[in-house]
N, C-alpha and C. Protein backbone atom coordinates (compact mmCIF):
# COMPACT_ATOMS: atom_id res chain seq x y z
N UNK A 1 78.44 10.89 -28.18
CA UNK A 1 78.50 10.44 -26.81
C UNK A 1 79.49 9.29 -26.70
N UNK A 2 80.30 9.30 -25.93
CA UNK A 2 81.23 8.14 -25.57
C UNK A 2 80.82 7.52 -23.94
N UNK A 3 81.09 6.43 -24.17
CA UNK A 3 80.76 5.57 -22.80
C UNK A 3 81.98 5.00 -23.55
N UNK A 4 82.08 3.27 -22.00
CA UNK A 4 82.70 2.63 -22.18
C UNK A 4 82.92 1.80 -22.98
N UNK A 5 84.03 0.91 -23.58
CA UNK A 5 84.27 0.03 -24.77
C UNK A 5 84.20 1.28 -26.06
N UNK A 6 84.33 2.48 -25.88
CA UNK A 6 84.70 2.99 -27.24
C UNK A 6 85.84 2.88 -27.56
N UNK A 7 86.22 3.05 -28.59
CA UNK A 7 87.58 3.13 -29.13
C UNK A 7 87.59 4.48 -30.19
N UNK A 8 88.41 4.90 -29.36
CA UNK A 8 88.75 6.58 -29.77
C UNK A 8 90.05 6.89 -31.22
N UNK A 9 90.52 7.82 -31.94
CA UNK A 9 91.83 7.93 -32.20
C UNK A 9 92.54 8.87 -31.85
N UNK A 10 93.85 9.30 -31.28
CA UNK A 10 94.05 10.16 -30.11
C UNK A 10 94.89 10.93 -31.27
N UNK A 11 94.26 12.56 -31.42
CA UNK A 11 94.34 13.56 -32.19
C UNK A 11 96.05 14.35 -32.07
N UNK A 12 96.90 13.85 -31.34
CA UNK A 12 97.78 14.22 -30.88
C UNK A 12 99.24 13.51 -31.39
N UNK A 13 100.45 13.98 -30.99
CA UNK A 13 102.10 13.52 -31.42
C UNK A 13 102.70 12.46 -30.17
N UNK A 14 101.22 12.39 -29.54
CA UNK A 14 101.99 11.86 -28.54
C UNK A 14 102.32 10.30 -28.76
N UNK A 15 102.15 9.55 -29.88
CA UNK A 15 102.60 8.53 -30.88
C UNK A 15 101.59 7.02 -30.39
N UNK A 16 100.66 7.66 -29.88
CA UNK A 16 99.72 6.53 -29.74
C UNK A 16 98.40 7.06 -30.56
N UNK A 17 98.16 5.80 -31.63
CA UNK A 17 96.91 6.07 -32.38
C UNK A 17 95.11 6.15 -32.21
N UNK A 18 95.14 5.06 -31.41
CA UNK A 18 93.91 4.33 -30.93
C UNK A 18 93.68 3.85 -29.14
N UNK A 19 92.46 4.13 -28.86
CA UNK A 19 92.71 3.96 -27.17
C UNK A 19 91.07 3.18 -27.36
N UNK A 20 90.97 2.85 -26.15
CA UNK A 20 89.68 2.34 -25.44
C UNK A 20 89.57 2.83 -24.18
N UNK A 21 88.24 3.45 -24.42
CA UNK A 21 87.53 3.58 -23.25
C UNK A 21 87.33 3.07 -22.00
N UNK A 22 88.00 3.20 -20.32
CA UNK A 22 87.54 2.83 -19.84
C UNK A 22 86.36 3.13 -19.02
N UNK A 23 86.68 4.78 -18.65
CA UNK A 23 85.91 4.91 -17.34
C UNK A 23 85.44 6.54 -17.87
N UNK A 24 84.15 7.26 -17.53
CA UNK A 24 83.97 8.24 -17.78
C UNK A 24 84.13 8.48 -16.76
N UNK A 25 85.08 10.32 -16.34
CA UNK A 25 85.37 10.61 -15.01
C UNK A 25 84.18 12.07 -15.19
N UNK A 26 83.37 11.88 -13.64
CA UNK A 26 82.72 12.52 -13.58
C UNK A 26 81.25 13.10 -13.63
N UNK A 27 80.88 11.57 -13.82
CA UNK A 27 79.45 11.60 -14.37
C UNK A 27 78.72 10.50 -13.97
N UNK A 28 77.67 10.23 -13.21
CA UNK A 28 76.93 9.41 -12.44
C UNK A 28 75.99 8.09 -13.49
N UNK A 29 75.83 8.71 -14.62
CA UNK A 29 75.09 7.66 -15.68
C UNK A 29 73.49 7.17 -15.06
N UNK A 30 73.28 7.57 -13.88
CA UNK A 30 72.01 7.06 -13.65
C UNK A 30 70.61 8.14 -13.69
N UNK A 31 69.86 8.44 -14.38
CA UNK A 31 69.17 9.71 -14.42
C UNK A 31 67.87 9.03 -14.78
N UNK A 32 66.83 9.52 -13.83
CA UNK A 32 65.50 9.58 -13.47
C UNK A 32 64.89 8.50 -13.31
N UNK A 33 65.80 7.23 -13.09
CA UNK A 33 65.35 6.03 -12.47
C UNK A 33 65.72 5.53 -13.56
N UNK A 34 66.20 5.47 -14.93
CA UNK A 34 67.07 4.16 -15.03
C UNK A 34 68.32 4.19 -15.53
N UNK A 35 68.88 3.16 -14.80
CA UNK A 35 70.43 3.16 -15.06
C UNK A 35 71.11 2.48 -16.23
N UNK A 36 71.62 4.05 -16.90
CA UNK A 36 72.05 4.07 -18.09
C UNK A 36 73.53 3.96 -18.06
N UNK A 37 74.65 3.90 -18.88
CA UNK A 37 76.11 3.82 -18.58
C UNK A 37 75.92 5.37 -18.50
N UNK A 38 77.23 6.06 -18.37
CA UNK A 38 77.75 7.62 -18.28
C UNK A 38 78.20 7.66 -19.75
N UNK A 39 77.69 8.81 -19.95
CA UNK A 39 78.38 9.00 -21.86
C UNK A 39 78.57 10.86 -21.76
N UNK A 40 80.17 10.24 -22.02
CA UNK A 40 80.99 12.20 -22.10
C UNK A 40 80.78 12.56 -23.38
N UNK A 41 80.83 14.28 -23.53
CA UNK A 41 80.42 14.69 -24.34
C UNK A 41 82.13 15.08 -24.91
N UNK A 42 81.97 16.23 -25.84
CA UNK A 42 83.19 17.06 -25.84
C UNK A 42 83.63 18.15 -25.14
N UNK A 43 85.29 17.93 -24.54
CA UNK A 43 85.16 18.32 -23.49
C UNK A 43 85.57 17.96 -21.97
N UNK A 44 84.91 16.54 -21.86
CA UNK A 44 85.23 15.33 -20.43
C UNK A 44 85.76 15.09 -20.75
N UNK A 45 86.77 14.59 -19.27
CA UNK A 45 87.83 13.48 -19.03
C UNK A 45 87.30 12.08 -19.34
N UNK A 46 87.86 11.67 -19.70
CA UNK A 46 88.22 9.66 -19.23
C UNK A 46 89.42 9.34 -19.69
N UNK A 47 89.03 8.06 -18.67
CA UNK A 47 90.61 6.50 -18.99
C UNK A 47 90.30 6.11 -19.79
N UNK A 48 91.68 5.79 -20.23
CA UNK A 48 91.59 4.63 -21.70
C UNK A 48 92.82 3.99 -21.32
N UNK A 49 92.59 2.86 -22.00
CA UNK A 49 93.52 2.09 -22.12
C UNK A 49 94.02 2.59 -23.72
N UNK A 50 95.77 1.76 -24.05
CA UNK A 50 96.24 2.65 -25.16
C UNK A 50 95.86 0.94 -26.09
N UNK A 51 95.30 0.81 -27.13
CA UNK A 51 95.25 -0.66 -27.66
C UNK A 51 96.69 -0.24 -28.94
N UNK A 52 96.93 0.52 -29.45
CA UNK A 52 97.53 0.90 -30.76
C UNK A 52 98.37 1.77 -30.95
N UNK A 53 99.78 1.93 -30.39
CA UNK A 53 100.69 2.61 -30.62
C UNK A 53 102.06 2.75 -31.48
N UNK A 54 102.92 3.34 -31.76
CA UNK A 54 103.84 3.43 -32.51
C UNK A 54 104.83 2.78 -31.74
N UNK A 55 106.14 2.44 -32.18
CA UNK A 55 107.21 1.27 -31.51
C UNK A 55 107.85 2.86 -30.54
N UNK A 56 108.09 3.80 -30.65
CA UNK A 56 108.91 4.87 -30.19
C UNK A 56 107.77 5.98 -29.39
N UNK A 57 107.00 5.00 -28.87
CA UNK A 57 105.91 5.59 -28.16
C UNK A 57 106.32 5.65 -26.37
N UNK A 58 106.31 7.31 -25.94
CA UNK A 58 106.25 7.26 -24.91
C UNK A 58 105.99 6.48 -23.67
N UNK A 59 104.51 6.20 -23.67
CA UNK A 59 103.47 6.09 -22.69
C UNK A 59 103.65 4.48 -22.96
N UNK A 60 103.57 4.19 -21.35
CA UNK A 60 103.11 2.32 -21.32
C UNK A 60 102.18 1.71 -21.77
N UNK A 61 101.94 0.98 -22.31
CA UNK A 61 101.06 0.30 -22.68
C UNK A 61 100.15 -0.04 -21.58
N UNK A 62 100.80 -0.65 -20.73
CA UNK A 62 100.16 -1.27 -19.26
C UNK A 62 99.88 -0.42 -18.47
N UNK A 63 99.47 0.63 -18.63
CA UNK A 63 98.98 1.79 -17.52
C UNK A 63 98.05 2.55 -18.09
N UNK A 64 96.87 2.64 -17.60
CA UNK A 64 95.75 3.88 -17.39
C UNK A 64 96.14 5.43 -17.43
N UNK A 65 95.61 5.68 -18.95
CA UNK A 65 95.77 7.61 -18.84
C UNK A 65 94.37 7.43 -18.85
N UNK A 66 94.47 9.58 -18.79
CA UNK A 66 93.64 9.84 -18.96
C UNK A 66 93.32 10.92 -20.21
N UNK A 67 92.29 11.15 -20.86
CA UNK A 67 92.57 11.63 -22.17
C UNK A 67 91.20 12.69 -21.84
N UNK A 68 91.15 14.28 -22.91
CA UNK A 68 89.84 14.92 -23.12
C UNK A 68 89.30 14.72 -24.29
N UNK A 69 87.97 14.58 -24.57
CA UNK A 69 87.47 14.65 -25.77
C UNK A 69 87.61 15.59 -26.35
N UNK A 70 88.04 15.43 -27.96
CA UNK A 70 87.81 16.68 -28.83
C UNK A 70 87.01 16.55 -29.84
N UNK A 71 86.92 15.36 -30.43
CA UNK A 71 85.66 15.16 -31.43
C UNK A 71 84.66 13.85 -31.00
N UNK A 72 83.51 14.20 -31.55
CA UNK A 72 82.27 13.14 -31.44
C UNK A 72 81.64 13.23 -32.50
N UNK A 73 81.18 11.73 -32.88
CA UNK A 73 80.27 11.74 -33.77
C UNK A 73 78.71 11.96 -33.20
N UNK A 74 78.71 12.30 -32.57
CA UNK A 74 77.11 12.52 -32.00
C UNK A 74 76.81 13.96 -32.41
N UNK A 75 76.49 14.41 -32.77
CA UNK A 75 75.95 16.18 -32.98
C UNK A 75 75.74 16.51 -31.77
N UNK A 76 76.51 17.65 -31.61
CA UNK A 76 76.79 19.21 -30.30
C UNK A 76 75.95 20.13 -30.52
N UNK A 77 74.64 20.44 -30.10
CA UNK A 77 73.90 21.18 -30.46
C UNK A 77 74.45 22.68 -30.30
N UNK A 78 74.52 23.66 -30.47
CA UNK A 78 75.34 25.08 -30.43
C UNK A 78 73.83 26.05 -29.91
N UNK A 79 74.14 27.32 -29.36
CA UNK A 79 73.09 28.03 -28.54
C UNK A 79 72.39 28.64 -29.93
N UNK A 80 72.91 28.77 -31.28
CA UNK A 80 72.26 29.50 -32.64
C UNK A 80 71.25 28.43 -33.01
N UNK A 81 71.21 27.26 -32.44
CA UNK A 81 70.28 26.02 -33.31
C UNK A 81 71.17 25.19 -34.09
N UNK A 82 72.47 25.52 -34.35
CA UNK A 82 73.04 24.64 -35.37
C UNK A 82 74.00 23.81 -34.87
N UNK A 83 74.53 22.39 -35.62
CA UNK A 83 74.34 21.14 -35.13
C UNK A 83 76.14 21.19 -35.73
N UNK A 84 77.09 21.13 -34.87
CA UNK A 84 77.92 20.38 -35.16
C UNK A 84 78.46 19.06 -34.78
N UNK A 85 78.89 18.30 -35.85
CA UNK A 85 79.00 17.00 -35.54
C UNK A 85 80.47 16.10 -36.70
N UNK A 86 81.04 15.33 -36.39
CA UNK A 86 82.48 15.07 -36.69
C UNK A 86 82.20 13.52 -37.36
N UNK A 87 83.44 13.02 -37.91
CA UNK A 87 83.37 11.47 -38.61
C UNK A 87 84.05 11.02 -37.67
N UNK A 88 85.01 11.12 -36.86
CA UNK A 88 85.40 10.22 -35.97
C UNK A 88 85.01 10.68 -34.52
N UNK A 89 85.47 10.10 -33.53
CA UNK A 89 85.84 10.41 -32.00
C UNK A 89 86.62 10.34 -31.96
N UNK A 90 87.77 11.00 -31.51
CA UNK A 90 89.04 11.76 -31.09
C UNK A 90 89.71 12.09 -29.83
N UNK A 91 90.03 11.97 -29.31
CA UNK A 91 90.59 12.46 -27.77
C UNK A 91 92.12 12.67 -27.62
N UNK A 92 92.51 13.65 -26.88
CA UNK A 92 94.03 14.12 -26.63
C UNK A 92 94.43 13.30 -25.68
N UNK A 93 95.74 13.15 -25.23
CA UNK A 93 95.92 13.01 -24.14
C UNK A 93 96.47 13.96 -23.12
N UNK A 94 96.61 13.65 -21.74
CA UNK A 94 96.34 14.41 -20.74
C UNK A 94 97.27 13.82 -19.75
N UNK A 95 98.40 14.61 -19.38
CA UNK A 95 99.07 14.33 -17.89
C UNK A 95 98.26 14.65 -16.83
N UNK A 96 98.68 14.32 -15.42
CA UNK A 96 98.68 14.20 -14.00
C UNK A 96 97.92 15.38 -13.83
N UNK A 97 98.45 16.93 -14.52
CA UNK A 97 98.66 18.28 -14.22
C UNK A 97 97.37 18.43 -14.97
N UNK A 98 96.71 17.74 -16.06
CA UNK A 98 95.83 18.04 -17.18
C UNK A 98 96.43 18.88 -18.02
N UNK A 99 97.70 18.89 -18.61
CA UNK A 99 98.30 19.57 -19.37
C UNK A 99 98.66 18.42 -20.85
N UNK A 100 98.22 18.99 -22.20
CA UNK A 100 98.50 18.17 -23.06
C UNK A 100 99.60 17.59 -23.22
């Protein structure tokens, strides 16, 4: 599960290593009376900020993307009963279009 203040490593060439979490898009976080943060699974959107990039890196530093999850360390339960689950959290990044 990712909420905010994670720090992700972004699985991709797009020459940024490490991001932070800002905002989960899409998800209300408040369920059955108490209010919990929003935590995306694999899969959801969110913002990050970029904290860790390469010198020949595209993307601004000073601007808000948005990235999809591809790995979590939380275990993904699967419809057979069996549990997959990863060593890091991971996320791509994502243009305007949602195109990698």
């Amino acid at each position: 599960m990712i909420q905010q203040e994670t720090i992700l490593s972004i699985a991709d060439n797009s020459g940024v290593k490490s991001a932070l979490c800002i905002k989960v898009l899409g998800r209300s976080g408040s369920r059955k009376g108490k209010d919990t943060l929003p935590a995306a699974s694999v899969g959801d959107v969110i913002c990050v900020a970029i904290k860790k990039s390469l010198p020949n890196c595209q993307l601004d530093d000073k601007k808000v993307h948005k990235c999809v999850i591809v790995r979590t360390k939380y275990p993904i339960r699967r419809a057979d009963g069996s549990y997959v689950r990863f060593d890091s959290n991971a996320a791509v990044m994502i243009d305007a279009d949602g195109n990698p």
